[in-house]
N, C-alpha and C. Protein backbone atom coordinates (compact mmCIF):
# COMPACT_ATOMS: atom_id res chain seq x y z
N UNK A 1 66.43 2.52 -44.96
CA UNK A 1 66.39 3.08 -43.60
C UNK A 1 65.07 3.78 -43.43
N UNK A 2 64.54 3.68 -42.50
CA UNK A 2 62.88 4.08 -42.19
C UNK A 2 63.22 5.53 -41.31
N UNK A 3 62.90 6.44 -41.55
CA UNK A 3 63.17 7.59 -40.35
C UNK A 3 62.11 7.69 -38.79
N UNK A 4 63.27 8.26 -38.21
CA UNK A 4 62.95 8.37 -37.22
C UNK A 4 61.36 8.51 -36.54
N UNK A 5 60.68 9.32 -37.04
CA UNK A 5 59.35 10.16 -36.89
C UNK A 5 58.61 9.24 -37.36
N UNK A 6 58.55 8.53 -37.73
CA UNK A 6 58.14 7.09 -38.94
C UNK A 6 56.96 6.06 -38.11
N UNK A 7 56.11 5.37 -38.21
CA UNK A 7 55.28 4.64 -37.49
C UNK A 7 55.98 3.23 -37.83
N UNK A 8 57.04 2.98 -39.20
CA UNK A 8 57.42 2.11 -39.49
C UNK A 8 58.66 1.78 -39.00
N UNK A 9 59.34 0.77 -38.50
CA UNK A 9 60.88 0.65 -38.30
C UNK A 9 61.13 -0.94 -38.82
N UNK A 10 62.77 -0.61 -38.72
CA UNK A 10 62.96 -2.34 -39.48
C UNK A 10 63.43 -2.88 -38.27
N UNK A 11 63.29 -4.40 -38.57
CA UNK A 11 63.74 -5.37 -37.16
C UNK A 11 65.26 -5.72 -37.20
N UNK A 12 65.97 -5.27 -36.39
CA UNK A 12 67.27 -5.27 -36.42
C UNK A 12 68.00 -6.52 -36.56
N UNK A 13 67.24 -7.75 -36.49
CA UNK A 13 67.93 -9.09 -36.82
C UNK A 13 67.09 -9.57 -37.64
N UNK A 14 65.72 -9.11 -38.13
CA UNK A 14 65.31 -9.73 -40.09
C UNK A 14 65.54 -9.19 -40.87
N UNK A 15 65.88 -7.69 -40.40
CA UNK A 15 65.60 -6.34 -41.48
C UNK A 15 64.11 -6.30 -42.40
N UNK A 16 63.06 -6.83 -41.73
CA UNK A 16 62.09 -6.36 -42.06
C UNK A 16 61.18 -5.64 -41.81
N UNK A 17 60.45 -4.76 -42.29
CA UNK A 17 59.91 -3.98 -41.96
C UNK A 17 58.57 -4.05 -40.88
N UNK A 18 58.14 -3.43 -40.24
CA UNK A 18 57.47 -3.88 -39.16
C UNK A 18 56.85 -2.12 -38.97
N UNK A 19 55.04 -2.28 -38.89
CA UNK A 19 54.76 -0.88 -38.64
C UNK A 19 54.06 -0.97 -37.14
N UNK A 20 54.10 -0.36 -36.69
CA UNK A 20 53.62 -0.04 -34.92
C UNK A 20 52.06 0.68 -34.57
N UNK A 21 50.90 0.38 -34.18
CA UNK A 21 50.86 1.32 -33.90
C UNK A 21 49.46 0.56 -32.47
N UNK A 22 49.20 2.06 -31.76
CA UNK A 22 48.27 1.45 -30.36
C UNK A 22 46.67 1.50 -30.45
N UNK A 23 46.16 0.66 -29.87
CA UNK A 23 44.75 0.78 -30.01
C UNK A 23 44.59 0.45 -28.54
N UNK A 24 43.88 1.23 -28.38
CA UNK A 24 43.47 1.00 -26.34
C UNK A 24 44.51 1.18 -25.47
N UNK A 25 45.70 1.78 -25.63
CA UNK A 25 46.64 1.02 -24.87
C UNK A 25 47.56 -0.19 -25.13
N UNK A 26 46.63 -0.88 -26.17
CA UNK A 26 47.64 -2.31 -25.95
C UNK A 26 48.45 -1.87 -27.46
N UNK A 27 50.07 -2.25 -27.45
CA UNK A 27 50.66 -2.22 -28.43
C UNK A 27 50.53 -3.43 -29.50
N UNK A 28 50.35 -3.23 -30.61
CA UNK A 28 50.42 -4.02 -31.83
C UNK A 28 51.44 -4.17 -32.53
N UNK A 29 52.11 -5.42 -33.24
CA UNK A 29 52.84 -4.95 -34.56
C UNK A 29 52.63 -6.14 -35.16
N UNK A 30 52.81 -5.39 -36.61
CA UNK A 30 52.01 -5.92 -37.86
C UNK A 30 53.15 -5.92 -39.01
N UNK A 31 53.71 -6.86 -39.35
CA UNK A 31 54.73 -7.59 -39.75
C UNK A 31 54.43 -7.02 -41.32
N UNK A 32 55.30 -6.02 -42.11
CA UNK A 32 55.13 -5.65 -43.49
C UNK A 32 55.87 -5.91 -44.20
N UNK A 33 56.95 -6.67 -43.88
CA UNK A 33 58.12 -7.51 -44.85
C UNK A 33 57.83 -8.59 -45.13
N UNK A 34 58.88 -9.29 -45.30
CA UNK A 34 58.92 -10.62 -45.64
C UNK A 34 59.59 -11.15 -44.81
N UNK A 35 59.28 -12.80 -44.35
CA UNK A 35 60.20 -13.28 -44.02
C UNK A 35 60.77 -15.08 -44.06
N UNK A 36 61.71 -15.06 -44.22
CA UNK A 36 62.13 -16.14 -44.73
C UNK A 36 61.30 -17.97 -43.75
N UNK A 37 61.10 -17.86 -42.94
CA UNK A 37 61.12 -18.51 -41.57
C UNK A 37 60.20 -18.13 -40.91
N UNK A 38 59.08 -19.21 -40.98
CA UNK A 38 58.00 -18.68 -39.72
C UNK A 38 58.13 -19.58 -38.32
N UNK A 39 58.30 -19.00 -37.27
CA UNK A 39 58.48 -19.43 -36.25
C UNK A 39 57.26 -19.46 -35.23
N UNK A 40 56.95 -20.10 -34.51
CA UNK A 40 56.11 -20.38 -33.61
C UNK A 40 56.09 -20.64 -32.19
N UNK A 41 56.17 -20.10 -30.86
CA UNK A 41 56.62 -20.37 -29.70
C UNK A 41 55.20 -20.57 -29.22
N UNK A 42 55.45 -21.85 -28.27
CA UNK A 42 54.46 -21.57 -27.61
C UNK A 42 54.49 -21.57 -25.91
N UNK A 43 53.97 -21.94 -25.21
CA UNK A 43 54.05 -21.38 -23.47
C UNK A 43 55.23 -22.40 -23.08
N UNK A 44 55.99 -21.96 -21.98
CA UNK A 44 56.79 -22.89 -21.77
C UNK A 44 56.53 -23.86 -20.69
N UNK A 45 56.69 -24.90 -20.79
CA UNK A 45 56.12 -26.75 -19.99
C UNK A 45 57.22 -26.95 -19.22
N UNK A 46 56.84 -27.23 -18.10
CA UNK A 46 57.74 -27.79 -17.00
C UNK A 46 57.94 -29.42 -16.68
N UNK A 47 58.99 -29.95 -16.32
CA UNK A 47 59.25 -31.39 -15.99
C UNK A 47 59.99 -31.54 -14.41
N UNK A 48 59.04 -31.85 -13.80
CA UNK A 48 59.87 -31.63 -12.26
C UNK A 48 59.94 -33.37 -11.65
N UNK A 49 61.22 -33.23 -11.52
CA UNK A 49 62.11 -34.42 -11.02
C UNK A 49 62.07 -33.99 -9.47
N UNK A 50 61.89 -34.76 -8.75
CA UNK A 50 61.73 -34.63 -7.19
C UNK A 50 62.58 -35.91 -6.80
N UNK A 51 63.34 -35.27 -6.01
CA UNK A 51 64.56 -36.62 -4.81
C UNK A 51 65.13 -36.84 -6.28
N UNK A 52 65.89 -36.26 -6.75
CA UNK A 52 66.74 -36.84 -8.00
C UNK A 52 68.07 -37.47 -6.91
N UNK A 53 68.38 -38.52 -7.40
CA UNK A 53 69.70 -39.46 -6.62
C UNK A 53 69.63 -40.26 -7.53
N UNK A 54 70.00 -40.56 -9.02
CA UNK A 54 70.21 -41.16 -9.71
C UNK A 54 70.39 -40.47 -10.99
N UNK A 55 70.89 -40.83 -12.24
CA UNK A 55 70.61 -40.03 -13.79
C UNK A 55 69.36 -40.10 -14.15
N UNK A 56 68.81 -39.30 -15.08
CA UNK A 56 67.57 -38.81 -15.32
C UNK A 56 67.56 -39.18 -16.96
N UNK A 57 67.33 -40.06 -17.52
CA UNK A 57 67.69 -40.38 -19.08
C UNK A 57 66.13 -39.67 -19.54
N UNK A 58 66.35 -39.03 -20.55
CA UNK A 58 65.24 -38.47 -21.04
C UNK A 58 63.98 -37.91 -20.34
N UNK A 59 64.73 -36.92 -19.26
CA UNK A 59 63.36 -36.13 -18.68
C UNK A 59 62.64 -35.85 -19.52
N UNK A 60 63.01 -34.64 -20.58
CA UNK A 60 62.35 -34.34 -21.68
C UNK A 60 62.75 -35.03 -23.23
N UNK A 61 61.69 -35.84 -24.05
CA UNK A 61 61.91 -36.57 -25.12
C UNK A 61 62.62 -35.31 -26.38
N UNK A 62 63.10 -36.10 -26.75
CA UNK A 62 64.00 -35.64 -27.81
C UNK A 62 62.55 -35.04 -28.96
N UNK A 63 62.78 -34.01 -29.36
CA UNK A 63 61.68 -32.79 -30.36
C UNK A 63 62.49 -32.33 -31.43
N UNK A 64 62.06 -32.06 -32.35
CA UNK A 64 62.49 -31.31 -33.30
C UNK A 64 62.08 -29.79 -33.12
N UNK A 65 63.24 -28.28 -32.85
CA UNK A 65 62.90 -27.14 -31.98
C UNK A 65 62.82 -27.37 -30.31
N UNK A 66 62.93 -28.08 -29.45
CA UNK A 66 63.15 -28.41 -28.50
C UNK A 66 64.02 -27.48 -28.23
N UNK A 67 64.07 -26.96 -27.12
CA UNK A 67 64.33 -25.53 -26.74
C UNK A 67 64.53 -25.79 -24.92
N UNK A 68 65.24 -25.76 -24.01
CA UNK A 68 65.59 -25.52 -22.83
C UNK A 68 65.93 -23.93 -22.41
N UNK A 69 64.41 -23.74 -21.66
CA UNK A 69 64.28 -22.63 -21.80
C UNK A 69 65.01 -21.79 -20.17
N UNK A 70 64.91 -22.67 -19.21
CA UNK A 70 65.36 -22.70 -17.80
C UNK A 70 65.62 -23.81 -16.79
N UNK A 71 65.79 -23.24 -15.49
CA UNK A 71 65.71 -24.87 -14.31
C UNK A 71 65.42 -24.18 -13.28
N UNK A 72 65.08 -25.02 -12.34
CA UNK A 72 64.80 -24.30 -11.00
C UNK A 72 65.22 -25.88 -10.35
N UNK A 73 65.60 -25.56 -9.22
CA UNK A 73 66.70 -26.66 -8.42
C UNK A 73 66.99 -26.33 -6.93
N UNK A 74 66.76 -27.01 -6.52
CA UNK A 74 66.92 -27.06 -4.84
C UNK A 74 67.50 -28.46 -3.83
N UNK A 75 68.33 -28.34 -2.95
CA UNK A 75 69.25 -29.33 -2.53
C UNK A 75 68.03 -29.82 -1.45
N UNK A 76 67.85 -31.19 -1.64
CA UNK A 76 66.45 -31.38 -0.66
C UNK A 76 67.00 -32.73 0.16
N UNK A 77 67.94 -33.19 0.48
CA UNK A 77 68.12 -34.26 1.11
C UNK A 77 67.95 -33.92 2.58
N UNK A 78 67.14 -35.15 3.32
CA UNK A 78 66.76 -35.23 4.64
C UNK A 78 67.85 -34.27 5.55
N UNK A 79 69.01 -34.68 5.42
CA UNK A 79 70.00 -34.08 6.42
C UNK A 79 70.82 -33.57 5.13
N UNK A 80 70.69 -32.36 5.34
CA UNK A 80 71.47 -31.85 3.98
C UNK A 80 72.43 -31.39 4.00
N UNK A 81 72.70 -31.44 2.56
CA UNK A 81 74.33 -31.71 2.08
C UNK A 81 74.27 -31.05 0.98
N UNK A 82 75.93 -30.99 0.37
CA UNK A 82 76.06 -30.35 -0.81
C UNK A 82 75.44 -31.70 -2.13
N UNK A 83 74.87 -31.24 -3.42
CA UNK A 83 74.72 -31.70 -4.40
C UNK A 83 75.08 -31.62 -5.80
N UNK A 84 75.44 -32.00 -6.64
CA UNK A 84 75.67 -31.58 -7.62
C UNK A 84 75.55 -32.40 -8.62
N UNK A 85 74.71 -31.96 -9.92
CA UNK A 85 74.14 -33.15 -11.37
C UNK A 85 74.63 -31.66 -12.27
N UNK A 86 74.23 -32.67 -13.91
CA UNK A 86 74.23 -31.71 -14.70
C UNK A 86 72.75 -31.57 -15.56
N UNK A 87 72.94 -31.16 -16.44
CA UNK A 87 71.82 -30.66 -17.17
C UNK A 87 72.26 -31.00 -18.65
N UNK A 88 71.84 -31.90 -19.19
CA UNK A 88 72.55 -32.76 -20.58
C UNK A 88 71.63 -32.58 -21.38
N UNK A 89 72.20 -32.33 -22.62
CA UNK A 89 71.63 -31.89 -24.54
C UNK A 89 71.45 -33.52 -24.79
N UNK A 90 70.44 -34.55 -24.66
CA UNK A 90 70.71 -35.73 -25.08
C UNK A 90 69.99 -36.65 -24.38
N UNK A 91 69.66 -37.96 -25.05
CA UNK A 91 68.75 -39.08 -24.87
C UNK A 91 69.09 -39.41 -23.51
N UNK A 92 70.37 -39.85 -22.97
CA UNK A 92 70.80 -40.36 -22.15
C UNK A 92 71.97 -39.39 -21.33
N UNK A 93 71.82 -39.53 -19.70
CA UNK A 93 72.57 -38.36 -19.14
C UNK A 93 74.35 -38.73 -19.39
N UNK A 94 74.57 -40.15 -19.49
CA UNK A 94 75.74 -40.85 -20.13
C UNK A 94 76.17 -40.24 -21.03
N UNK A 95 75.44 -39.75 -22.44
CA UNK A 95 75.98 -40.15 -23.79
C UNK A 95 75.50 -38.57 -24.25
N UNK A 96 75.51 -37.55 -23.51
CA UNK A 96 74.89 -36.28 -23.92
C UNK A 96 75.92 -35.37 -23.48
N UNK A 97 75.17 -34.56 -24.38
CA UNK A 97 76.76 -33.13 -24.20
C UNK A 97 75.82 -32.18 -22.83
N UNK A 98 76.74 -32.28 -22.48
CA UNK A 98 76.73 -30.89 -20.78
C UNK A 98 76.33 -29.85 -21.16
N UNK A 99 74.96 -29.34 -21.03
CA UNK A 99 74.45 -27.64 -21.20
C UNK A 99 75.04 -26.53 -20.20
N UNK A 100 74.57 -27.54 -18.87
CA UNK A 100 74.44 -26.67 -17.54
C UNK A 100 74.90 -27.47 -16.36
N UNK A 101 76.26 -27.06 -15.87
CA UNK A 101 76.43 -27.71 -14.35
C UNK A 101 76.00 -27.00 -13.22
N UNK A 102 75.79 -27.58 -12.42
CA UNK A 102 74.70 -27.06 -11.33
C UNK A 102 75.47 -28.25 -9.65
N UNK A 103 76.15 -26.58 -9.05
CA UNK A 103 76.57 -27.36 -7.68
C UNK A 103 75.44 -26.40 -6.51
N UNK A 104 75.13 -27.48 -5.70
CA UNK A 104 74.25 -26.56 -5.00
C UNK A 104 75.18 -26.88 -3.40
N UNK A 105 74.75 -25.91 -2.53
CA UNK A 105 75.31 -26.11 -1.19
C UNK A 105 74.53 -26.37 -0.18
N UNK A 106 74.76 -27.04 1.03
CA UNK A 106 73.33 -27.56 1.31
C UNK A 106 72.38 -26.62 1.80
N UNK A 107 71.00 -27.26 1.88
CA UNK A 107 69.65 -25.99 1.94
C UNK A 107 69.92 -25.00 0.61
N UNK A 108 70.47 -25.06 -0.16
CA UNK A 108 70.59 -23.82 -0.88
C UNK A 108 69.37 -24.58 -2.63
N UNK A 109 69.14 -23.00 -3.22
CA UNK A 109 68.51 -23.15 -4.13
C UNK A 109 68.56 -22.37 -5.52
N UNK A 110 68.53 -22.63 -6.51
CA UNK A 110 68.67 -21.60 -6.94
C UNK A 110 67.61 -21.78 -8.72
N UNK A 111 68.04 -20.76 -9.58
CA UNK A 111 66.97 -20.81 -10.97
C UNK A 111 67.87 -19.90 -11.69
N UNK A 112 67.37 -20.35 -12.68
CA UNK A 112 68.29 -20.26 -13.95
C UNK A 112 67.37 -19.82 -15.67
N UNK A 113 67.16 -18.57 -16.41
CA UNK A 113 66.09 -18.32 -17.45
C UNK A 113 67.52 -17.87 -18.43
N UNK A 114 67.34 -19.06 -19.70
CA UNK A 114 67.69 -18.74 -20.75
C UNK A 114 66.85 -17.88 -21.89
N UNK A 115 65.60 -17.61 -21.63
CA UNK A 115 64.84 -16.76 -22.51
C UNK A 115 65.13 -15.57 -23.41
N UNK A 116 65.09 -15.14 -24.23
CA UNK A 116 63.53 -15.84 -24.83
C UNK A 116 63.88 -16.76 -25.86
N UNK A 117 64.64 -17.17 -26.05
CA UNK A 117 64.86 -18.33 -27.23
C UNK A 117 65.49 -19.47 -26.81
N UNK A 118 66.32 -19.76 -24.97
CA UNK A 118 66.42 -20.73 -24.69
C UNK A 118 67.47 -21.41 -25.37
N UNK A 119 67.93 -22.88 -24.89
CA UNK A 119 69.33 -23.53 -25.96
C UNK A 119 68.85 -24.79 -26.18
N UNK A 120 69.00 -24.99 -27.57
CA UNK A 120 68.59 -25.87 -28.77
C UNK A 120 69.13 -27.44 -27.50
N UNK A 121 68.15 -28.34 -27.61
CA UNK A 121 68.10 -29.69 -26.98
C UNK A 121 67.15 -30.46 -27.81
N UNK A 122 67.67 -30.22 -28.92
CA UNK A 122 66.45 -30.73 -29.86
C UNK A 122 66.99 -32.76 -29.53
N UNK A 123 67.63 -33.07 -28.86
CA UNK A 123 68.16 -34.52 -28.64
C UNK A 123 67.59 -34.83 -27.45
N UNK A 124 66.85 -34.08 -26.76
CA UNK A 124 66.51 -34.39 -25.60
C UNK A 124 66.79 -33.64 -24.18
N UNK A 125 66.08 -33.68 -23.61
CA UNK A 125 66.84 -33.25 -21.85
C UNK A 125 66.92 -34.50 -20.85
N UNK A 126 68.49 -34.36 -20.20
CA UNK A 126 68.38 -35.86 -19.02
C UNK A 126 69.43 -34.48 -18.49
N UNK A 127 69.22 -35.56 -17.03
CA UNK A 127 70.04 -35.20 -15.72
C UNK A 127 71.01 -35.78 -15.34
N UNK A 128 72.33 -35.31 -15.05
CA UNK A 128 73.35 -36.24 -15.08
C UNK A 128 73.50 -35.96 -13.57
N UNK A 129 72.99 -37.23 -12.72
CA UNK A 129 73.23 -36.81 -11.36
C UNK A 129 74.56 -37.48 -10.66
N UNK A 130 75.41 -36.30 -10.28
CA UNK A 130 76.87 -36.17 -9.24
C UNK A 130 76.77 -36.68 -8.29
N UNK A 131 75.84 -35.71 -7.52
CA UNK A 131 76.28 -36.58 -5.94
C UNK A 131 75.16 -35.93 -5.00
N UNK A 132 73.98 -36.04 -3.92
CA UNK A 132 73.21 -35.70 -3.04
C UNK A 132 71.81 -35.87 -3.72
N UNK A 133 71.35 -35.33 -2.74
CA UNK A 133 69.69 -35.11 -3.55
C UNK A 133 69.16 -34.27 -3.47
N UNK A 134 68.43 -33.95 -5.03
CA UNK A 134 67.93 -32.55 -5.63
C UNK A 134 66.23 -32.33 -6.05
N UNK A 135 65.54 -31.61 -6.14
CA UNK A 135 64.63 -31.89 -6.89
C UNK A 135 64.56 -30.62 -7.91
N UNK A 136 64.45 -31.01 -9.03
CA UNK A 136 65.14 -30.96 -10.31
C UNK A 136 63.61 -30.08 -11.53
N UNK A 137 63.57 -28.77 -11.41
CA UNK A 137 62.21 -28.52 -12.70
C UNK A 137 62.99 -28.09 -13.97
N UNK A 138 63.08 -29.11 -14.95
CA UNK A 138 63.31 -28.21 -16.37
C UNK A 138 61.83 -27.47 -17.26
N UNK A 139 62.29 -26.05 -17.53
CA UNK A 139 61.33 -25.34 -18.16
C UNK A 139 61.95 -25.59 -19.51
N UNK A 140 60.76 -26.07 -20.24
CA UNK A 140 61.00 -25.98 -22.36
C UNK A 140 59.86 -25.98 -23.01
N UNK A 141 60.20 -25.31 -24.37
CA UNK A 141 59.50 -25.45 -25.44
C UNK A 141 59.65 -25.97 -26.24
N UNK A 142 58.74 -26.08 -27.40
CA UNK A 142 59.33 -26.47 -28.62
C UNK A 142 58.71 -25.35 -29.85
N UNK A 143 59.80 -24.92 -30.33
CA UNK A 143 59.69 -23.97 -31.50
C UNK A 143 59.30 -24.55 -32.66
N UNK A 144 58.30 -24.15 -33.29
CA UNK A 144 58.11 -24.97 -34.88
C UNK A 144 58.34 -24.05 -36.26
């Protein structure tokens, strides 16, 4: 246990030690444990599906760390209506497990942030489209 008054504290989900401290203003930390797992994030990439009215088989290709990090979605048909697709873990919007269902009402819009670590789609991202038309942004990364 590191005390309170301490420049050092431990990270509550590595339990490693980690010391703090500021230069200019900007905060630092400087990793003094160990740790099992080095991880790597990098910015998150967008895939925007516009007039979706069909399934979406592999918006985003299947990655190893593939990470679905959000969506942003809006009901865009000429004379609008209600819509509704899903958001599928998998190669194909057929043959993939359901992350995220998504009913929209018409004119309506909405967004969605799983951050900061997002849900594992290391099989891929597709669109399993229900019924109207959407235009469709998945936000992801891939963790290494």
């Amino acid at each position: 246990m590191i005390s309170p008054s301490s420049t050092m504290q431990e990270d509550a989900v590595t339990g490693n030690t980690t010391a703090q401290k500021s230069t200019g203003g900007a905060a630092h930390v400087t990793v003094v444990g160990s740790s099992s797992t080095a991880v790597t994030m990098g910015a998150a990439s967008a895939d925007a599906n516009l007039a979706v009215a069909a399934d979406v088989d592999a918006a985003v290709v299947a990655a190893a760390g593939l990470r679905l990090m959000g969506f942003a979605a809006k009901e865009s048909a000429g004379v609008a209506a209600v819509a509704t697709f899903n958001i599928v873990h998998g190669a194909t919007a057929a043959g993939g497990t359901m992350l995220v269902p998504v009913e929209l009402a018409a004119d309506e819009s909405v967004r969605d942030w799983f951050g900061p670590d997002g849900i594992d789609a290391a099989n891929g991202i597709s669109i399993d489209w229900v019924a109207g038309t959407v235009d469709v942004v998945l936000f992801y990364k891939t963790v290494t």
